[in-house]
Protein backbone atom coordinates (compact mmCIF):
# COMPACT_ATOMS: atom_id res chain seq x y z
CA UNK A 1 15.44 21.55 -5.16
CA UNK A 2 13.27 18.34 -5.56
CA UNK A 3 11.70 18.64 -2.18
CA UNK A 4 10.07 21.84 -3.37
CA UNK A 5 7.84 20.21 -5.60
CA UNK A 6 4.78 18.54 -4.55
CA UNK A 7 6.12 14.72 -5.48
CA UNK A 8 9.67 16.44 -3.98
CA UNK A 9 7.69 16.55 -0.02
CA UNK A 10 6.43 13.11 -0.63
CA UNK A 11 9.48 11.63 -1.81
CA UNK A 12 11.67 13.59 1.36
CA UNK A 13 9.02 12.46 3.74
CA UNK A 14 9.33 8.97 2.09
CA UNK A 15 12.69 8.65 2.84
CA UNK A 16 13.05 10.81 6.22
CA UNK A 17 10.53 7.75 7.58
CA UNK A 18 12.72 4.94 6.30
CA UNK A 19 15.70 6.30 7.56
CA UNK A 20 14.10 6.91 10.88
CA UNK A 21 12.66 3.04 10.54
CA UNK A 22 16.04 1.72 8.99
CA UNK A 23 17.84 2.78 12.41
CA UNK A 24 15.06 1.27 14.50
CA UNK A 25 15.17 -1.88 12.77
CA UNK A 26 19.05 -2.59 12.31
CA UNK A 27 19.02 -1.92 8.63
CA UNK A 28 16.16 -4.36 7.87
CA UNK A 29 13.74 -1.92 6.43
CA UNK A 30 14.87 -2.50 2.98
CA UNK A 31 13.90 -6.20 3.47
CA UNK A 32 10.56 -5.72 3.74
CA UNK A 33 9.72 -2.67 2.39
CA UNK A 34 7.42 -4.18 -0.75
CA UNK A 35 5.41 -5.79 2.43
CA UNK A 36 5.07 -2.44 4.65
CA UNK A 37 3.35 -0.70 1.62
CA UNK A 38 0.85 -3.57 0.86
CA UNK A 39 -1.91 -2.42 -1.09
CA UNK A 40 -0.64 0.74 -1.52
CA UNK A 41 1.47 1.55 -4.61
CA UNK A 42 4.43 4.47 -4.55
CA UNK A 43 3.95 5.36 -8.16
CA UNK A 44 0.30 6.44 -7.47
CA UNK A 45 1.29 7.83 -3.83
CA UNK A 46 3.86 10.07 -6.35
CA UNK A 47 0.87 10.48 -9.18
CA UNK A 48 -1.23 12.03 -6.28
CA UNK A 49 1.05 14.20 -5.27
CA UNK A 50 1.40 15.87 -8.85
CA UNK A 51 -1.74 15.81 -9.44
CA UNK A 52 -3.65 16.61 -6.53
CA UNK A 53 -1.13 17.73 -3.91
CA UNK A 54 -1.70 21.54 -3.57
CA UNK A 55 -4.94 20.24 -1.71
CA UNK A 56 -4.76 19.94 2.18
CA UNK A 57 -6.73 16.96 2.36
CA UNK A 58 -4.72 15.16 -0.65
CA UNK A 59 -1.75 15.72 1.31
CA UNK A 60 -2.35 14.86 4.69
CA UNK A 61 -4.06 11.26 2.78
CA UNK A 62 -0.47 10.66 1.27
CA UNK A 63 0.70 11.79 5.04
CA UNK A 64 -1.00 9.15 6.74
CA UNK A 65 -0.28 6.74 4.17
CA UNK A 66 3.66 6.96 4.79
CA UNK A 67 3.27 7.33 8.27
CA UNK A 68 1.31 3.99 8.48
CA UNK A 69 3.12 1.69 6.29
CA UNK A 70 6.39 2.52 7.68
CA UNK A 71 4.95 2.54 11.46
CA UNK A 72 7.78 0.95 13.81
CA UNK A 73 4.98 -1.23 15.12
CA UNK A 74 3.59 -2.13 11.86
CA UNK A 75 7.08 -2.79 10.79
CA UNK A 76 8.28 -4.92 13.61
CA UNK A 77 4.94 -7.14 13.07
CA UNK A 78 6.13 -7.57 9.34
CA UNK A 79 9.99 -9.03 10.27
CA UNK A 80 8.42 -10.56 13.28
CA UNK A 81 6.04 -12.89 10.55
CA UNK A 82 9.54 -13.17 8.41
CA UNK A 83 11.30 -14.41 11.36
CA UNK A 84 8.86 -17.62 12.13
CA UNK A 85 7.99 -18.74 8.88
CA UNK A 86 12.16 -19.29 8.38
């Protein structure tokens, strides 16, 4: 299974989070989804993860990363800048 592989967790978490976010935003996650991971590129995120992932603190970096680029709140402040400049 892919998931058992280092870039496997971080590609499962990776999508776990947007389908939790895709639900809390009405399907509008894939709309911004280039904006939610500004400055931060998946194809390093996934190059870190080979590389480096059997370390603790590698992982919990690429963690935190997910978890705060595909925050609800961070999110919601994205569409929410979409919204006025329509």
């Amino acid at each position: 299974m892919a998931n058992e592989t280092r870039e496997g967790a971080v590609f499962q978490k990776l999508l776990d989070k947007l389908e939790i976010e895709r639900a809390a935003l009405g399907g509008r996650i894939f709309d911004i989804l280039g904006e939610a991971f500004d400055n931060v590129s998946l194809k390093d995120l996934l190059i870190d993860a080979i590389r480096y992932g059997k370390r603790s603190d590698v992982k919990a970096r690429l963690d935190q990363v997910i978890e705060g680029a595909l925050d609800t709140e961070h999110l919601k402040a994205i569409l929410s800048g979409i919204s006025r400049s329509q």
